[in-house]
Protein backbone atom coordinates (compact mmCIF):
# COMPACT_ATOMS: atom_id res chain seq x y z
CA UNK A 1 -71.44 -28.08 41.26
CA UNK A 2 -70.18 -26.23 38.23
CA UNK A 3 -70.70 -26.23 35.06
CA UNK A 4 -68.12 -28.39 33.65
CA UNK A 5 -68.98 -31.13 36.12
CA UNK A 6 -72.57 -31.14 34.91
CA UNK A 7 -71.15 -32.53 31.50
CA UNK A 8 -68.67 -35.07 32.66
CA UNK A 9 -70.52 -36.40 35.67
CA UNK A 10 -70.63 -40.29 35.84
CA UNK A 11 -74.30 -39.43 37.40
CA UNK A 12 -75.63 -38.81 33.75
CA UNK A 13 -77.56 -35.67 34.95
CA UNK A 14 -76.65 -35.03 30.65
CA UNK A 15 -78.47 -37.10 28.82
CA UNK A 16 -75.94 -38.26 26.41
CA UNK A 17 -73.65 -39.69 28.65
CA UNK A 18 -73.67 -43.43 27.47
CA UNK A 19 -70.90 -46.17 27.25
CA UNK A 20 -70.54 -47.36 24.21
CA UNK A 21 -72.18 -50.83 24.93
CA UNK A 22 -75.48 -49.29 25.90
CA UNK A 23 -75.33 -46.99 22.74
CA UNK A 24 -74.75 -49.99 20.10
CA UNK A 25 -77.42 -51.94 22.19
CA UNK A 26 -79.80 -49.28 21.22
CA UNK A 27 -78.39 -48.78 18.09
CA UNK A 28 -79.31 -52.43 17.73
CA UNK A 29 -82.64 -52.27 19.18
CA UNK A 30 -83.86 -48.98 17.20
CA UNK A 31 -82.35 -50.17 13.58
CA UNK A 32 -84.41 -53.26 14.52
CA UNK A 33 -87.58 -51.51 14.98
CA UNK A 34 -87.59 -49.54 12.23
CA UNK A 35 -86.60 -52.96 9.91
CA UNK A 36 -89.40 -54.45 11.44
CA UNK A 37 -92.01 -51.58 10.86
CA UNK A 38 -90.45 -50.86 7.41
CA UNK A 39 -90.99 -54.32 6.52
CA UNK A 40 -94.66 -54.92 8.00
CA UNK A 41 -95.32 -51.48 5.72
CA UNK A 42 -94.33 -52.76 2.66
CA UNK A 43 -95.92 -55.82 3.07
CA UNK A 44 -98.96 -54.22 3.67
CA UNK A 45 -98.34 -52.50 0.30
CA UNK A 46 -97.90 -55.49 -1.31
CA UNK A 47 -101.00 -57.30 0.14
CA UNK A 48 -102.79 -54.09 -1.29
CA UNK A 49 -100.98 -54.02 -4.84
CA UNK A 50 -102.43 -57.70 -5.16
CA UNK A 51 -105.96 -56.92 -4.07
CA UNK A 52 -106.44 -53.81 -6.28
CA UNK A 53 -104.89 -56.11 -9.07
CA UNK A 54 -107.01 -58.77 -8.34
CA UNK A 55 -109.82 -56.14 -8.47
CA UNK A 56 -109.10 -55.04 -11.81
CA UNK A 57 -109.00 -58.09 -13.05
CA UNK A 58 -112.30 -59.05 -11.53
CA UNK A 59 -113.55 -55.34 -13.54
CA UNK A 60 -112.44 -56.42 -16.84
CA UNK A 61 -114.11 -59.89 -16.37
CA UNK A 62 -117.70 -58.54 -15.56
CA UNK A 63 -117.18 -56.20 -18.87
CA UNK A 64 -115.82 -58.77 -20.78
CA UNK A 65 -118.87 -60.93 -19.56
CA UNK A 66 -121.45 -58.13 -20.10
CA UNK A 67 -119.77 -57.29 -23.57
CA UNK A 68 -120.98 -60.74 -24.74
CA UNK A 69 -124.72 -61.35 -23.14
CA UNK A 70 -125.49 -57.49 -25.01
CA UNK A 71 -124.06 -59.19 -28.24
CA UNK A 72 -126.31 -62.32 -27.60
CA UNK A 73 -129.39 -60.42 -26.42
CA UNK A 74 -132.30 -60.26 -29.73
CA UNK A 75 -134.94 -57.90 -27.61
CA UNK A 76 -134.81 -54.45 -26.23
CA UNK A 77 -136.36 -56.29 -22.84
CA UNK A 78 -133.53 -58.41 -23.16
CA UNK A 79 -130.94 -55.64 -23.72
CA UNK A 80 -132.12 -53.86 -20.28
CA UNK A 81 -132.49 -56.77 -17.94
CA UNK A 82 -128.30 -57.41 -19.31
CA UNK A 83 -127.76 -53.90 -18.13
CA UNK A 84 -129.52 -53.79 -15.30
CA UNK A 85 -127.73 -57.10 -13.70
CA UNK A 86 -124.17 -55.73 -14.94
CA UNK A 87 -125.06 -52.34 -13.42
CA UNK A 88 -126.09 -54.16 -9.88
CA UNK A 89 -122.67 -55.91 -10.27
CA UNK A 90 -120.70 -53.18 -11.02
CA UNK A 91 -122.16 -51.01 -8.43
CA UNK A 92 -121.85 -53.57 -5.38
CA UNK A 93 -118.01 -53.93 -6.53
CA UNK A 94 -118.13 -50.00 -6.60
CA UNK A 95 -119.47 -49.85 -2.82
CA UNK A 96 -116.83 -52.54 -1.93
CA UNK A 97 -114.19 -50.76 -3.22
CA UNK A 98 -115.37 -48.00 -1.57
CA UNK A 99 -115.06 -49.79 2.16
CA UNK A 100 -111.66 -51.46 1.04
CA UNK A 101 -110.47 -48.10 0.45
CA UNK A 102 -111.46 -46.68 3.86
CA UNK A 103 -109.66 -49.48 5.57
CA UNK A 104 -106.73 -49.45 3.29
CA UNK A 105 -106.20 -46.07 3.60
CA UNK A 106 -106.50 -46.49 7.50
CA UNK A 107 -104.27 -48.86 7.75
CA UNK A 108 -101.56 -47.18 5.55
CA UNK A 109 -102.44 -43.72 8.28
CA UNK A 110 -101.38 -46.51 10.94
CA UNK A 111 -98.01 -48.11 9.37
CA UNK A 112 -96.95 -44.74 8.39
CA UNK A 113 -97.12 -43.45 11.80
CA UNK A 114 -95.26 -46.30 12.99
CA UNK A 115 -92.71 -45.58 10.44
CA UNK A 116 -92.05 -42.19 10.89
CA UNK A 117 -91.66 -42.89 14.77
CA UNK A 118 -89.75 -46.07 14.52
CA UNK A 119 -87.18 -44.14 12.45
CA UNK A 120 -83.27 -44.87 12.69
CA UNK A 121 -83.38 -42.61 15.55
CA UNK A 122 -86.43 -43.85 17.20
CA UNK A 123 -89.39 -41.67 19.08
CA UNK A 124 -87.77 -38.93 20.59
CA UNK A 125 -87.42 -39.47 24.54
CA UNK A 126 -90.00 -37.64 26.93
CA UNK A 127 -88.49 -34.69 29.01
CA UNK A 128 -88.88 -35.84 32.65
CA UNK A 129 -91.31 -33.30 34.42
């Protein structure tokens, strides 16, 4: 076999020997993907905007709220057991921030590496052994 017929062969020993209805099909199929993950992504994103959002909102409430009982508070024993309840909020919001984070961040780890490898061009194919 020579070289030239290597390259032309109809037996697609080169891998870029397609007809052009099997190339748009996976044109199709890849542009597809990568929509899809692209989408799931920044929905994800979104889901995440509206929880940190939420969060801060939830922040400026428990100030706002703390703000007011040390204004209404007439005793020094009265003054710390205010502080001590806002602090026990503030830190249990702090420690569930702290696992939303984790699993936000995981899951951003996850759709990115499903973005990057649903690209336009797809994973790249596997070299047969």
């Amino acid at each position: 076999m020579s070289d030239t017929q290597s390259y032309t062969s109809p037996d697609k020993t080169f891998p870029f020997l397609l007809n052009t209805g099997e190339l748009a099909t996976l044109g199709k199929k890849r542009i597809g993907d990568f929509m899809r993950v692209q989408t799931e992504f920044l929905d994800e994103m979104q889901a995440t905007n509206r929880h940190w959002l939420d969060r801060i909102q939830s922040e400026a409430n428990l100030a706002s709220e703390f703000a007011s009982k040390l204004s209404a508070t007439r005793s020094m024993p009265d003054a710390m057991a205010v502080s001590r309840d806002w602090a026990t909020q503030y830190f249990s919001m702090l420690a569930e921030d702290g696992k939303h984070l984790a699993d936000d961040t995981r899951k951003f780890i996850e759709k990115s590496a499903r973005l990057l490898s649903a690209g336009p061009l797809g994973p790249t194919p596997k070299a047969n052994a």
